[in-house]
Protein backbone atom coordinates (compact mmCIF):
# COMPACT_ATOMS: atom_id res chain seq x y z
CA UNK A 1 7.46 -33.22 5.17
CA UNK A 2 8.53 -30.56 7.90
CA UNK A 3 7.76 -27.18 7.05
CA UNK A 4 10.40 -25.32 8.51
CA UNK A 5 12.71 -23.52 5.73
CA UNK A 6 10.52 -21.39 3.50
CA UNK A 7 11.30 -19.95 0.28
CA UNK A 8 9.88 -16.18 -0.68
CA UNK A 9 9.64 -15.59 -4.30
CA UNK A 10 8.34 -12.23 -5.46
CA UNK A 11 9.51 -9.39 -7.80
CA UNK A 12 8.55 -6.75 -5.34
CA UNK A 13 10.80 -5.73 -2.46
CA UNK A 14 8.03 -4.87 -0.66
CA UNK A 15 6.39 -7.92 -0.20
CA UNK A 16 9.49 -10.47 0.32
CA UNK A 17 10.30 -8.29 3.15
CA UNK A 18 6.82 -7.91 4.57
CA UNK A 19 6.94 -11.88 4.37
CA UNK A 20 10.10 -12.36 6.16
CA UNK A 21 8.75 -9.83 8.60
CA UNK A 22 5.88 -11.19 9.60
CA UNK A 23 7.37 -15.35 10.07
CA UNK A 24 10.55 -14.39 11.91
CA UNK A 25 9.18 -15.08 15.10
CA UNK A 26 7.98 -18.25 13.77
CA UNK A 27 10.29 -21.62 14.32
CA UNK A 28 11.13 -21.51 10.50
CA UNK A 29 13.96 -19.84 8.09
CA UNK A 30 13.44 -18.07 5.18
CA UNK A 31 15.14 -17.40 2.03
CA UNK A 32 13.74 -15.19 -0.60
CA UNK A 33 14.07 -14.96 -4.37
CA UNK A 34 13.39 -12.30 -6.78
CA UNK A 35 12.15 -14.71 -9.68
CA UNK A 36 11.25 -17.64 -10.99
CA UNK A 37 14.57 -18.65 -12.32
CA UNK A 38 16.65 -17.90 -8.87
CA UNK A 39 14.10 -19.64 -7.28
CA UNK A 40 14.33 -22.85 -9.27
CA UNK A 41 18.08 -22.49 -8.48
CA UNK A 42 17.77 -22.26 -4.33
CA UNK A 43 15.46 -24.86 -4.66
CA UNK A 44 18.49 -27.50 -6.08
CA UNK A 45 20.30 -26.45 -3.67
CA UNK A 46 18.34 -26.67 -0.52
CA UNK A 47 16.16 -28.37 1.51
CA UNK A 48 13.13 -25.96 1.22
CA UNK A 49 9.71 -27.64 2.66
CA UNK A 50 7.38 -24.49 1.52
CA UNK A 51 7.68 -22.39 -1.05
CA UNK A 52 5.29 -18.80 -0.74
CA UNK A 53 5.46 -18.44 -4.68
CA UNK A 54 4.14 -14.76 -6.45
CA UNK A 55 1.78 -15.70 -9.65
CA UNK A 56 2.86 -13.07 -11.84
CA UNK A 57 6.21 -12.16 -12.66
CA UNK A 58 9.00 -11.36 -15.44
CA UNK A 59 10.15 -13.58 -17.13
CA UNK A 60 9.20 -17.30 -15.49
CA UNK A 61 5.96 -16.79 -14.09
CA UNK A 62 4.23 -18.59 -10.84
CA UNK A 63 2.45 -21.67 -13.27
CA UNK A 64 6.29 -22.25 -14.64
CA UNK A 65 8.02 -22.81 -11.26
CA UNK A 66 4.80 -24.56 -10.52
CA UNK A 67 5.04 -26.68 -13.15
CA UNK A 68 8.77 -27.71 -12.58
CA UNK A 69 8.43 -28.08 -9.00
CA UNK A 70 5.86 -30.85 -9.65
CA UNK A 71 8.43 -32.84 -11.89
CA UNK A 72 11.71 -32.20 -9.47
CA UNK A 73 10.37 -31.68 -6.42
CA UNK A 74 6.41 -32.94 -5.63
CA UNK A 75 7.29 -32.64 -1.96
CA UNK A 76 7.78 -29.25 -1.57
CA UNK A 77 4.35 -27.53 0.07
CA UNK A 78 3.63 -24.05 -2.21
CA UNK A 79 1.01 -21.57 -1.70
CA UNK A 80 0.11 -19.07 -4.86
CA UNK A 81 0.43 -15.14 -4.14
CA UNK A 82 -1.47 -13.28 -6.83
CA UNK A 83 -2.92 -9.99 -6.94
CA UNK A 84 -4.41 -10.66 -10.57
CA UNK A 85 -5.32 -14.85 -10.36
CA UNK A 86 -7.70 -16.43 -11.92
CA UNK A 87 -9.90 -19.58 -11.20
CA UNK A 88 -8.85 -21.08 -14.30
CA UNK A 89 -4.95 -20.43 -12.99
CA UNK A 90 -5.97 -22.02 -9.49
CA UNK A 91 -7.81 -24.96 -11.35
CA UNK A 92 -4.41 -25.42 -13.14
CA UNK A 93 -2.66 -25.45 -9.87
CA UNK A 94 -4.19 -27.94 -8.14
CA UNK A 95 -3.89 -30.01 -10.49
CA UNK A 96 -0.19 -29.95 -9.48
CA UNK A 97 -1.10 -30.41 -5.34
CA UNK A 98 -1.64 -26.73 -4.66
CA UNK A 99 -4.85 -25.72 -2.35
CA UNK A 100 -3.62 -22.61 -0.86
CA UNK A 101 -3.78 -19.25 -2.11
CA UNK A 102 -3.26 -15.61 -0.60
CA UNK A 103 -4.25 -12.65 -2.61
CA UNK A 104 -2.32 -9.33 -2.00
CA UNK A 105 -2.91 -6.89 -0.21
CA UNK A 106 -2.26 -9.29 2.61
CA UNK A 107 -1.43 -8.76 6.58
CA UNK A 108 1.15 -10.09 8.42
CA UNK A 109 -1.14 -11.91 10.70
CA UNK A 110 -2.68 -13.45 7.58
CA UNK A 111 0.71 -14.97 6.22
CA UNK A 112 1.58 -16.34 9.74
CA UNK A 113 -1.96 -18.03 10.19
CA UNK A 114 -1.42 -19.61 6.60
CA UNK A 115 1.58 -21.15 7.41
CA UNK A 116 0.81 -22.15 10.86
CA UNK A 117 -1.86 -24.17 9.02
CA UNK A 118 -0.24 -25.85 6.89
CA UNK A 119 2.49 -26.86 9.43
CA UNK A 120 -0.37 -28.32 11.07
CA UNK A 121 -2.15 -29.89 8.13
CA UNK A 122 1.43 -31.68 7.94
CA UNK A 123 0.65 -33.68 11.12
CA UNK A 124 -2.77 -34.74 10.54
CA UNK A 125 -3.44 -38.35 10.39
CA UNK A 126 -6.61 -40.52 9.34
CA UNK A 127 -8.52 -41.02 12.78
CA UNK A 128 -12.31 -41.97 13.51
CA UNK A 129 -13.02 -38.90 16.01
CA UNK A 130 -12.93 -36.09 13.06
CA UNK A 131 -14.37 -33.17 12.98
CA UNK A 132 -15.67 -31.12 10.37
CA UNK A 133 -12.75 -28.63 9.95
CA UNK A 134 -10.03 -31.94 10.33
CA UNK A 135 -11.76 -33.39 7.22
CA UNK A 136 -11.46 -30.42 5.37
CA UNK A 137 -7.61 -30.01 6.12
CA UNK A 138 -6.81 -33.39 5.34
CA UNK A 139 -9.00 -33.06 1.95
CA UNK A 140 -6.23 -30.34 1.41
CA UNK A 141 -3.52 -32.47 2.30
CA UNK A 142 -4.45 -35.21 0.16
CA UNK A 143 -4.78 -32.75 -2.98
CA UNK A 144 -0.89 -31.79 -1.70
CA UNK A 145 0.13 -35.27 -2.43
CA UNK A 146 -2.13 -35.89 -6.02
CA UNK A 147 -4.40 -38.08 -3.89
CA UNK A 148 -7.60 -36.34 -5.03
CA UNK A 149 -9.69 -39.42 -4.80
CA UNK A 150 -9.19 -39.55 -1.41
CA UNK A 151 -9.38 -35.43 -1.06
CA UNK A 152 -13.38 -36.39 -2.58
CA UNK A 153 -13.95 -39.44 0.59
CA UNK A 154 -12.75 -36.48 2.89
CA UNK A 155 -15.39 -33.84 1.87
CA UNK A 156 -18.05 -36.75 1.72
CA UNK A 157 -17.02 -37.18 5.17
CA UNK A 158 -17.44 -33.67 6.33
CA UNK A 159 -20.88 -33.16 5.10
CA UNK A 160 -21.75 -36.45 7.11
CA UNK A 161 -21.02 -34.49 9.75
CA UNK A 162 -22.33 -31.25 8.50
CA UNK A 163 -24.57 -31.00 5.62
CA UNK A 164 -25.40 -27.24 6.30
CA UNK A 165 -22.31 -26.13 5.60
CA UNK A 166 -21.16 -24.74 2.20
CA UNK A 167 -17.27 -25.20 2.28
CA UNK A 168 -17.19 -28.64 1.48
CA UNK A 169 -19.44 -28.38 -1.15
CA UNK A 170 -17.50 -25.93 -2.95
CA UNK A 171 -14.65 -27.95 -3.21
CA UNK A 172 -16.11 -31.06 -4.53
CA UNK A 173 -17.26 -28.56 -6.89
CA UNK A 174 -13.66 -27.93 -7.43
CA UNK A 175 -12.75 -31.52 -7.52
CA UNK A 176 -15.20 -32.80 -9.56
CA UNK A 177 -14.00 -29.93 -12.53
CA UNK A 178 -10.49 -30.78 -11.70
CA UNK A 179 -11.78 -34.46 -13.62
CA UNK A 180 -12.94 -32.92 -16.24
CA UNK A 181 -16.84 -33.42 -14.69
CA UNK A 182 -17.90 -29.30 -15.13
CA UNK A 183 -21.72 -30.59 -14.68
CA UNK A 184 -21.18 -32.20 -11.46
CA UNK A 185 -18.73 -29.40 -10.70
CA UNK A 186 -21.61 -26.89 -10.74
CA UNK A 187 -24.35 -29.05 -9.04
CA UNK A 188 -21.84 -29.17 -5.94
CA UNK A 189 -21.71 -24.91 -6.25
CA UNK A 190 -25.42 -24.74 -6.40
CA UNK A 191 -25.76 -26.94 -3.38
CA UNK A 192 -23.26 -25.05 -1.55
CA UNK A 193 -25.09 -21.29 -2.42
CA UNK A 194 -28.33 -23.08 -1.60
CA UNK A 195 -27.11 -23.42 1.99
CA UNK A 196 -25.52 -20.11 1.84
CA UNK A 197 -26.53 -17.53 -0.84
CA UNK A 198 -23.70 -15.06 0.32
CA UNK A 199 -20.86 -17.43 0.34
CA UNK A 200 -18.45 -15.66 -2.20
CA UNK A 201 -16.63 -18.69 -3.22
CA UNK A 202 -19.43 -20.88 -4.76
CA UNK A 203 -20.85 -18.16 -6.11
CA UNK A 204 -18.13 -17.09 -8.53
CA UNK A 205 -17.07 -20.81 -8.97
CA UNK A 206 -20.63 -21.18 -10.67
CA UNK A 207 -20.37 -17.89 -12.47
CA UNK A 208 -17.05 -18.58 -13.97
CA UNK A 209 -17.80 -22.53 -14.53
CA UNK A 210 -21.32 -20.72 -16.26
CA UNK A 211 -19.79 -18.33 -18.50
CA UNK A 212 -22.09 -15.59 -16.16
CA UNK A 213 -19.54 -14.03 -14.32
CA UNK A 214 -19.18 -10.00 -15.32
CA UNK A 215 -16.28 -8.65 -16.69
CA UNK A 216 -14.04 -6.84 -13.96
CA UNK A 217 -15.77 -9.49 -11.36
CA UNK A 218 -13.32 -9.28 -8.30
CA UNK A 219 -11.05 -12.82 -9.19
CA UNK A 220 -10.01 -14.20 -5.90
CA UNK A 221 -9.21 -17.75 -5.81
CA UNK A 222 -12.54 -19.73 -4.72
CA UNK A 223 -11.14 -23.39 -3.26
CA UNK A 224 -12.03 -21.82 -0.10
CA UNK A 225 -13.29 -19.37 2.18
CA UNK A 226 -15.49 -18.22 4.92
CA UNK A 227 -19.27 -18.31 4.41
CA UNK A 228 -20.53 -15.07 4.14
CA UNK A 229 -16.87 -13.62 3.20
């Protein structure tokens, strides 16, 4: 899959054009849409490779396009704006080969590192000379395609070559509830905060996947992250 016509679908001006901004000097094109019903209509009727898709909006939300996309069109790469998401609504989307999630307010830099990723991620290829952040990008890749099995040898692989590091942790954490295994889920968070007690994502994974979190508890989506962040 090459990543190089993008789809924009948000309700606010704002950030479709801040979007569009920020990857025009990228080698891509953009489109944009102002909901999820034009969106689902672009998408029959072009080859889109990525689509940068706003959770919450009138009418057809984010999970709806989702949720169709997966049915006509499981190729197509989509990372989840939200300025309100929840874990539960990232759990959800995985599910359905999403790993990538920006929360708003967002810079231009960020956007074009995101996608520059993932139009990396697109080349990666099984190899014996991995390193730790290689595993961890084809983990993604693999939960892009459904192969979530394979995401799990990936992570295993990465803390063979790492075991101090939280990230991978975390998302077996996230794997493991994606099966239905919550128990596991939360042994791989604890884990991961033992080896770094200020890593942001573990920690709410195991206060949501707990019941502990507060009310009002800042709900970024935790697949990822830098330690410490």
């Amino acid at each position: 899959m090459k990543i190089n016509k993008i789809l924009i679908v948000d309700d606010e001006k704002n950030i479709r054009m801040t979007i569009s901004q920020a990857l025009s000097d990228m080698d891509v094109q953009t489109e944009t849409a102002v909901n999820g019903e034009e969106a689902l209509l672009k998408l029959k009727d072009a080859n889109f490779g990525l689509v940068l898709l706003d959770l919450r909006m009138p009418g057809m939300d984010g999970m709806e396009v989702l949720a169709q996309l997966s049915i006509d069109r499981p190729d197509i790469r989509v990372v989840i704006i939200t300025a309100h998401g929840t874990i539960d609504s990232a759990v959800e989307a995985m599910k359905l080969g999403v790993v990538d999630f920006i929360q708003k307010p967002f810079t231009p830099k960020e956007i074009r590192d995101l996608v520059s990723t993932m139009i990396k991620r697109e080349t990666l290829k099984k190899g014996k000379n991995q390193d730790y952040e290689t595993c961890l990008e084809l983990a993604k890749k693999c939960v892009n395609n459904r192969h979530f099995e394979a995401a799990e040898e990936h992570m295993k692989k990465a803390i063979s070559l790492d075991t101090y590091r939280p990230e991978a942790y975390n998302f077996l954490g996230a794997l493991c509830e994606i099966r239905g295994d919550i128990l596991k889920g939360q042994k791989y968070y604890r884990v991961s905060l033992s080896l770094c007690p200020t890593y942001k994502p573990a920690r709410f994974n195991l206060g949501r996947s707990t019941g502990s979190n507060k009310p009002g508890m800042d709900k970024k989506i935790m697949f990822n992250g830098k330690a410490g962040k």
